[in-house]
Protein backbone atom coordinates (compact mmCIF):
# COMPACT_ATOMS: atom_id res chain seq x y z
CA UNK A 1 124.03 99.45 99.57
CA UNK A 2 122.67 101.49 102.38
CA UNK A 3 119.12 100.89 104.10
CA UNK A 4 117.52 103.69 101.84
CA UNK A 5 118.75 102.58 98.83
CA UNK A 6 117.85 99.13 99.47
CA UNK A 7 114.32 100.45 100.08
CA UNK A 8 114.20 102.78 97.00
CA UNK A 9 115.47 99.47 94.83
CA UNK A 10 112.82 97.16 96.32
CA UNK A 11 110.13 100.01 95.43
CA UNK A 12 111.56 100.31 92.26
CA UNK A 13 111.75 96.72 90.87
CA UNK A 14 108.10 96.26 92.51
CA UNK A 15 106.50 98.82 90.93
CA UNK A 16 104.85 99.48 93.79
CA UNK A 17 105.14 101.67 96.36
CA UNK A 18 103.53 99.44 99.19
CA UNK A 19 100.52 101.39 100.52
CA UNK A 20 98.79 101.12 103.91
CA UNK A 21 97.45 97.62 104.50
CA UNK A 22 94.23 97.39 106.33
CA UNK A 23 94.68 94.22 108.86
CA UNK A 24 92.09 91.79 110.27
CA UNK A 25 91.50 93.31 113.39
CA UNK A 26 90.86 96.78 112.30
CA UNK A 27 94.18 98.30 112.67
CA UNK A 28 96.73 99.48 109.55
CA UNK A 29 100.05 98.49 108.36
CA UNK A 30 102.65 101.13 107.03
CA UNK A 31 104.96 100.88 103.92
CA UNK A 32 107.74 100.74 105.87
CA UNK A 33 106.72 97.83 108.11
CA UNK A 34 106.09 95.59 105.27
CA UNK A 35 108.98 96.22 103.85
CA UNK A 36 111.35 96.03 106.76
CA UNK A 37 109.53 92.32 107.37
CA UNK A 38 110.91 91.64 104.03
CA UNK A 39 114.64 92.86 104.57
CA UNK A 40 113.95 91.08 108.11
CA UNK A 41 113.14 88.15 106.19
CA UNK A 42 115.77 87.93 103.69
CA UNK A 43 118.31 88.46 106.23
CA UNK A 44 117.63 85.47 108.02
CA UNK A 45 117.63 82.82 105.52
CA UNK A 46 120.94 84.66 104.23
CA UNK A 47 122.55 84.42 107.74
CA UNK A 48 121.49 80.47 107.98
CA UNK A 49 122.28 79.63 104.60
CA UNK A 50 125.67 80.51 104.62
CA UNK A 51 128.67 80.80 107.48
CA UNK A 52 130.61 83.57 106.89
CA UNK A 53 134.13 83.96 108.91
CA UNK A 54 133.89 87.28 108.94
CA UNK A 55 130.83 87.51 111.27
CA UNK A 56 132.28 85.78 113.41
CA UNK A 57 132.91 87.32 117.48
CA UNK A 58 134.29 85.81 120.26
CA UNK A 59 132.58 86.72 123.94
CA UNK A 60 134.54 86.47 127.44
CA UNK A 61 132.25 84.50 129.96
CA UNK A 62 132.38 83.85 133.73
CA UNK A 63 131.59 80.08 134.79
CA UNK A 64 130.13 79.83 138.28
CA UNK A 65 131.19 77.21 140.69
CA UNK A 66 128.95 74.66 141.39
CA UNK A 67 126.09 76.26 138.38
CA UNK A 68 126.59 73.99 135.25
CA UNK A 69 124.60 76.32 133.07
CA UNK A 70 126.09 79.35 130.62
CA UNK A 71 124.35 81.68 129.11
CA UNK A 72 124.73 82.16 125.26
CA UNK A 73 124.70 85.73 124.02
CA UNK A 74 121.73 87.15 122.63
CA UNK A 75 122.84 87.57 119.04
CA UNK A 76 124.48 83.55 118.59
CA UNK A 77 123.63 81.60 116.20
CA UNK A 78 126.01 78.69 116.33
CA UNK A 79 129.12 77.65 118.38
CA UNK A 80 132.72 77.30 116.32
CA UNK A 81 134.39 76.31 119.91
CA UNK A 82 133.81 76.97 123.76
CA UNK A 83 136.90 76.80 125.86
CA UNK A 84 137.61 76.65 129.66
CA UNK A 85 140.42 79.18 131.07
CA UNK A 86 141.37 77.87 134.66
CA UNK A 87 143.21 80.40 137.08
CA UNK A 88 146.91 80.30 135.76
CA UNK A 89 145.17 81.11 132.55
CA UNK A 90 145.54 77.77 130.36
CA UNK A 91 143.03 77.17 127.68
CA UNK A 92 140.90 74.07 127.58
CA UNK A 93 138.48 73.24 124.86
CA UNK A 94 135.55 71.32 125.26
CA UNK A 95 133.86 68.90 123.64
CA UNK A 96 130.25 69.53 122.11
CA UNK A 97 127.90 66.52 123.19
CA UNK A 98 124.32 66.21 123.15
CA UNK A 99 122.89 67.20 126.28
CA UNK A 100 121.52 63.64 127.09
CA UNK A 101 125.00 62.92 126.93
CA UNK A 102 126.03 65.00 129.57
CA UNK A 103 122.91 64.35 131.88
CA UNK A 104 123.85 60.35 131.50
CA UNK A 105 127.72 60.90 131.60
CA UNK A 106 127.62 63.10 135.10
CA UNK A 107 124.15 61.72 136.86
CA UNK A 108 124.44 63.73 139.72
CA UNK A 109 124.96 67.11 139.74
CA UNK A 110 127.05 67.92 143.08
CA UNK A 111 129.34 65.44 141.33
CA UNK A 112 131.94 68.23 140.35
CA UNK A 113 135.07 68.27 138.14
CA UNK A 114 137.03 71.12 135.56
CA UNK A 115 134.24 70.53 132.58
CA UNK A 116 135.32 69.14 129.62
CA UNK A 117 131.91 68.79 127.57
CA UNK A 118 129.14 71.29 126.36
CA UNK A 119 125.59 70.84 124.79
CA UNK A 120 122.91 73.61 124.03
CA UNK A 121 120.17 73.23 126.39
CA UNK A 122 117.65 75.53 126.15
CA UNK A 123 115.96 78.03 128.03
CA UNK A 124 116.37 79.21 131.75
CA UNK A 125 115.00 81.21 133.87
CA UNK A 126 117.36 83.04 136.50
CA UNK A 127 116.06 83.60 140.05
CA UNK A 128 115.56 87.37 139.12
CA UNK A 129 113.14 86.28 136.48
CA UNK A 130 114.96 86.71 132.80
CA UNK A 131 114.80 84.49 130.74
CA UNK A 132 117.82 83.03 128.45
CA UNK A 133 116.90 81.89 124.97
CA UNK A 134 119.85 79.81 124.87
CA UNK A 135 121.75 78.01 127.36
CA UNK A 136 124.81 75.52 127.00
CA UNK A 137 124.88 72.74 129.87
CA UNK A 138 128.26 71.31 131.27
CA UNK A 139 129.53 68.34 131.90
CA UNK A 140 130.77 67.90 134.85
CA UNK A 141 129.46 70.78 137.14
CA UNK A 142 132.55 73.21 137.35
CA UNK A 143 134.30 72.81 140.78
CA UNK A 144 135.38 76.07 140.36
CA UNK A 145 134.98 79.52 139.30
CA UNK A 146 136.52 79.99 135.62
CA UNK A 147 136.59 82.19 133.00
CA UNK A 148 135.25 80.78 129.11
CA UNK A 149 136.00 82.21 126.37
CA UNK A 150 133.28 81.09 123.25
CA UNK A 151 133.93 82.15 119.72
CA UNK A 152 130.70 82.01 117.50
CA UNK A 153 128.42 82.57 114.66
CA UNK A 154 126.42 85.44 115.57
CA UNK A 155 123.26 87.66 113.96
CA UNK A 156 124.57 91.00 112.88
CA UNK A 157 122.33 93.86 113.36
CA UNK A 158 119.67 94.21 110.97
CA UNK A 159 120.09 97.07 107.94
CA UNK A 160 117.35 98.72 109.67
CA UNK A 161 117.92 102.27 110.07
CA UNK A 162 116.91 103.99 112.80
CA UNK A 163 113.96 101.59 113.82
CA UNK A 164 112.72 102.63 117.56
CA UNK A 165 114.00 100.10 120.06
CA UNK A 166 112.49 101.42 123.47
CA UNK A 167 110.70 104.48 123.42
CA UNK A 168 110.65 106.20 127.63
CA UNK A 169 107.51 108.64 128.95
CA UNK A 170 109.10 111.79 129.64
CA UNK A 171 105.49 113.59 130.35
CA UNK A 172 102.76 111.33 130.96
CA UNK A 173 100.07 113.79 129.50
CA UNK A 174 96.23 114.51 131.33
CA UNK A 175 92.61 113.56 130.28
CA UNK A 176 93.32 110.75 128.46
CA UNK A 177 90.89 107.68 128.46
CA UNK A 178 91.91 104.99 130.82
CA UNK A 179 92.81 101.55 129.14
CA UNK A 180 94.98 99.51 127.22
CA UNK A 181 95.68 100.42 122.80
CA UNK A 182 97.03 98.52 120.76
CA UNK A 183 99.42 99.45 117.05
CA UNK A 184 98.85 103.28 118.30
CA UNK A 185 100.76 105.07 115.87
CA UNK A 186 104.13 107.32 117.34
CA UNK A 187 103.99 110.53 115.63
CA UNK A 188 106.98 112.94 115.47
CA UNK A 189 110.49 113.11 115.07
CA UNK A 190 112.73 112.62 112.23
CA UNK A 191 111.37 108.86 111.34
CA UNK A 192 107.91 106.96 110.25
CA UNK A 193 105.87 104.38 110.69
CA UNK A 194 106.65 103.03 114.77
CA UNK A 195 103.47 102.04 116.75
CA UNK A 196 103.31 100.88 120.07
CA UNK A 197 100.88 99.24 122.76
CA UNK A 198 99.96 101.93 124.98
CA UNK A 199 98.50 101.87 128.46
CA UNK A 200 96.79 104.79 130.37
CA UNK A 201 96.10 104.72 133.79
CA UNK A 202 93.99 107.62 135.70
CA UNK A 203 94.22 109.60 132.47
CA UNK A 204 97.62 109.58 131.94
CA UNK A 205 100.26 107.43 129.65
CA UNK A 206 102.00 105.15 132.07
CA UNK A 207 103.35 102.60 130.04
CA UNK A 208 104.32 102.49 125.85
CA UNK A 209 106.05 99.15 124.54
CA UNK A 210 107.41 99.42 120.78
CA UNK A 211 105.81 96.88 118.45
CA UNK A 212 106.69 98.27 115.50
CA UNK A 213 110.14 100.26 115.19
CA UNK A 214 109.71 102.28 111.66
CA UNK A 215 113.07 103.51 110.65
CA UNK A 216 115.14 106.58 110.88
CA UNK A 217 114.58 107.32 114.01
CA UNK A 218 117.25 109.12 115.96
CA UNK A 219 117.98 108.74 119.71
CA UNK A 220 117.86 112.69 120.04
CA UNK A 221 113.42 112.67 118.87
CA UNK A 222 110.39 113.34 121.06
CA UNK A 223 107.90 111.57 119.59
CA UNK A 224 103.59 112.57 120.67
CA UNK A 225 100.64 110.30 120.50
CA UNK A 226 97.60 111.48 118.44
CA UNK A 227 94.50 112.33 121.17
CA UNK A 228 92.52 110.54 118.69
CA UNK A 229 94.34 107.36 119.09
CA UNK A 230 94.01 107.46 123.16
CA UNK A 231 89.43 107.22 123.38
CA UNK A 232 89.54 111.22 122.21
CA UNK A 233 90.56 113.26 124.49
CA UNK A 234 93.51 114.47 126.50
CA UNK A 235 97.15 115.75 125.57
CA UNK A 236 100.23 116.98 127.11
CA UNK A 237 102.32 112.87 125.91
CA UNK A 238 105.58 112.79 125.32
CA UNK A 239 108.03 110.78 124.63
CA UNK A 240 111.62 110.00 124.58
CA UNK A 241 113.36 107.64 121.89
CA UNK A 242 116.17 105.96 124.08
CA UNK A 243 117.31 103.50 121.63
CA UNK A 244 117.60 102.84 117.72
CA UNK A 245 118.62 100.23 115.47
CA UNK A 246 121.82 100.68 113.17
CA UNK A 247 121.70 104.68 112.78
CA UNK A 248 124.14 104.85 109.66
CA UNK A 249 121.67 102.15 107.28
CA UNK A 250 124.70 99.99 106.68
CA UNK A 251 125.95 96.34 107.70
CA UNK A 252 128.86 93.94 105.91
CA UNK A 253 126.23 92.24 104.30
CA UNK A 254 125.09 95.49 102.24
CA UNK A 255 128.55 96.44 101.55
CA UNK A 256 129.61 93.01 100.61
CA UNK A 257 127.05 91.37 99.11
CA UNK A 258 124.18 93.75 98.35
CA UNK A 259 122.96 91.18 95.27
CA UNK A 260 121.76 88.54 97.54
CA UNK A 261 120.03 90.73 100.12
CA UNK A 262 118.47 92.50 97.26
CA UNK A 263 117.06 89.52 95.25
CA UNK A 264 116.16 88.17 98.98
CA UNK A 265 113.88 90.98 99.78
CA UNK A 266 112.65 91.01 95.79
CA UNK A 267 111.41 87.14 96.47
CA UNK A 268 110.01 88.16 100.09
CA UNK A 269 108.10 91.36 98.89
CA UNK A 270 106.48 89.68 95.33
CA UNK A 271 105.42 86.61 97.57
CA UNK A 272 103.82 89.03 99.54
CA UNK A 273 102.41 90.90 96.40
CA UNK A 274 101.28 87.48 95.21
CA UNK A 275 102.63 87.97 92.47
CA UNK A 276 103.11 85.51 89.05
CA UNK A 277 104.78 82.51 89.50
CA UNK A 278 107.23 82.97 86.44
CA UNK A 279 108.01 86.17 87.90
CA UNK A 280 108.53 84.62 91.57
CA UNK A 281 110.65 81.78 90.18
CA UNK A 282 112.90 84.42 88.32
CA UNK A 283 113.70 86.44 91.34
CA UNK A 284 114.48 83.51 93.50
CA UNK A 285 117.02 81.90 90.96
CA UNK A 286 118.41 85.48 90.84
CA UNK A 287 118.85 84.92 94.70
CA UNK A 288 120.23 81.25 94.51
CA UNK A 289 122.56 82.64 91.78
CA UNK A 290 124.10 85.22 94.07
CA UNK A 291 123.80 83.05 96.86
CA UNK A 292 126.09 80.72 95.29
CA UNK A 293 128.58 83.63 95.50
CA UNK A 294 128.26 84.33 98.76
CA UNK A 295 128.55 80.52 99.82
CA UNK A 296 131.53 80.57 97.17
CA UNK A 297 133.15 83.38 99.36
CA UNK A 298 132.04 82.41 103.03
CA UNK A 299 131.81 78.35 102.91
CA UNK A 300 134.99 78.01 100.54
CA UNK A 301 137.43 80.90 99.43
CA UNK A 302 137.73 82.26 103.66
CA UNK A 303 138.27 79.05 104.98
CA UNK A 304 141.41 78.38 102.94
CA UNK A 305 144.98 79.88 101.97
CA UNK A 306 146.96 79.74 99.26
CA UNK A 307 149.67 78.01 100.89
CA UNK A 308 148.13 75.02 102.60
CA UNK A 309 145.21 74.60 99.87
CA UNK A 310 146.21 76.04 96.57
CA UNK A 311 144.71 78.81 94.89
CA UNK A 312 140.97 78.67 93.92
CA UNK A 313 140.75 77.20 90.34
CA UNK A 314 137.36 76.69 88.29
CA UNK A 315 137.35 74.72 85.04
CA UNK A 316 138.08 76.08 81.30
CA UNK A 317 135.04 75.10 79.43
């Protein structure tokens, strides 16, 4: 199941098409924002419900001497092991601890040593400003440089097609009102539905951050901002799309298991319809069901062979 199929079927068991939602503050909500919250939504209770070996990655680090902090990738999710490679290229694995158990363990930090523990920490901020979500601590601070290799649960790209990810100023336009906009619709190109915060400086754009991405979006558009949506006068914007999410619509999870992310959005988008309860609880056992299938597959049937564990046998009843 691709991205536009998935949104067709959601439409299409709804009976309902999702119009415009007028927000709180004034501003408007497209069809295809609410429902890519909902495939947003499913996705993540799939991806922590359920392990599955085959997204799984492995990512080729660099350990600083004397700097007992590593910085996870952006898309983990949880560690399966964390190793240490020293120059002559042996592997050693470390531990995972708590990190009280490390800070208690090695009490001083210029106390150094090859690591053998790790623990999540949390977030750091480097000296160039960035901040990591995730961090894993060592124990004891390296002593040297070394390489790591970590192999782990990660988040797969989203079934999102085309959704703007950073959107450039290629012409900064004239005669615009000076200030700051918020959820200003991006008009143009071959997709719908992104919006950004736009600022305007002197009369001309100098600044656009993405809030909402839309879909199918290619990296090739010019996208234009309405005059109307910028105090009323000026012209001349325009903008470059320098980034989308998954262009082709398509991720393992939609070619794999396209039940569960279907009945995942379907409980999502008639809790969001406030819908009947009967009709609520149906969906979501039709999501536990083929969750159970999924679990069957990633938290049972790829985690065994035939030769060590037997073949996978289920009761005659």
């Amino acid at each position: 199941m691709t991205y536009a199929e998935l949104v067709v079927a959601i439409q299409s068991y709804m009976e309902n098409q999702f119009p415009v939602v007028y927000l709180a503050d004034g501003t408007t909500e497209s069809t295809t924002t609410q429902i890519n919250r909902f495939v947003e939504q499913a996705e993540q209770r799939i991806y922590n419900s359920v392990q599955f070996p085959s997204l799984r990655k492995n990512s080729i680090g660099t350990i600083t001497s004397s700097n007992k902090y590593l910085s996870c990738p952006d898309d983990f999710l949880a560690a399966y092991s964390l190793a240490v490679i020293d120059s002559v290229g042996t592997y050693t694995y470390l531990l995972n601890k708590d990190s009280n158990f490390i800070r208690e363990a090695y009490p001083t930090p210029t106390s150094t040593g090859q690591p053998k523990y790790y623990a999540l920490f949390g977030p750091t901020v480097t000296s160039a400003g960035t901040t990591n979500e995730l961090t894993f601590i060592l124990g004891p601070t390296p002593d040297t440089a070394y390489s790591s290799e970590l192999h782990y649960y990660y988040y797969p790209a989203s079934i999102i097609q085309g959704g703007v990810i950073t959107a450039s100023v290629t012409t900064a336009g004239s005669s615009y009102v000076s200030g700051t906009y918020f959820s200003v619709p991006l008009t143009g190109g071959t997709g719908n539905s992104a919006s950004a915060t736009v600022v305007v400086t002197s009369g001309a754009v100098t600044s656009v951050t993405v809030t909402s991405s839309g879909a199918y979006y290619l990296t090739s558009d010019s996208l234009s901002i309405a005059a109307s949506s910028l105090g009323g006068t000026g012209s001349g914007v325009v903008l470059s799309v320098s980034g989308v999410t998954n262009s082709t619509g398509t991720t393992w999870l939609g070619d794999n298991f396209d039940s569960v992310l279907l009945y995942g959005c379907l409980v999502e988008a008639y809790t969001f319809m406030k819908g009947e309860q009967d009709v609520i609880l149906f969906y979501d056992n039709k999501y536990k069901e083929a969750l159970a299938l999924a679990k069957r597959l990633g938290d049972g049937m790829e985690r065994q062979d035939a030769y060590r564990s037997g073949q996978f046998r289920q009761a005659v009843t």
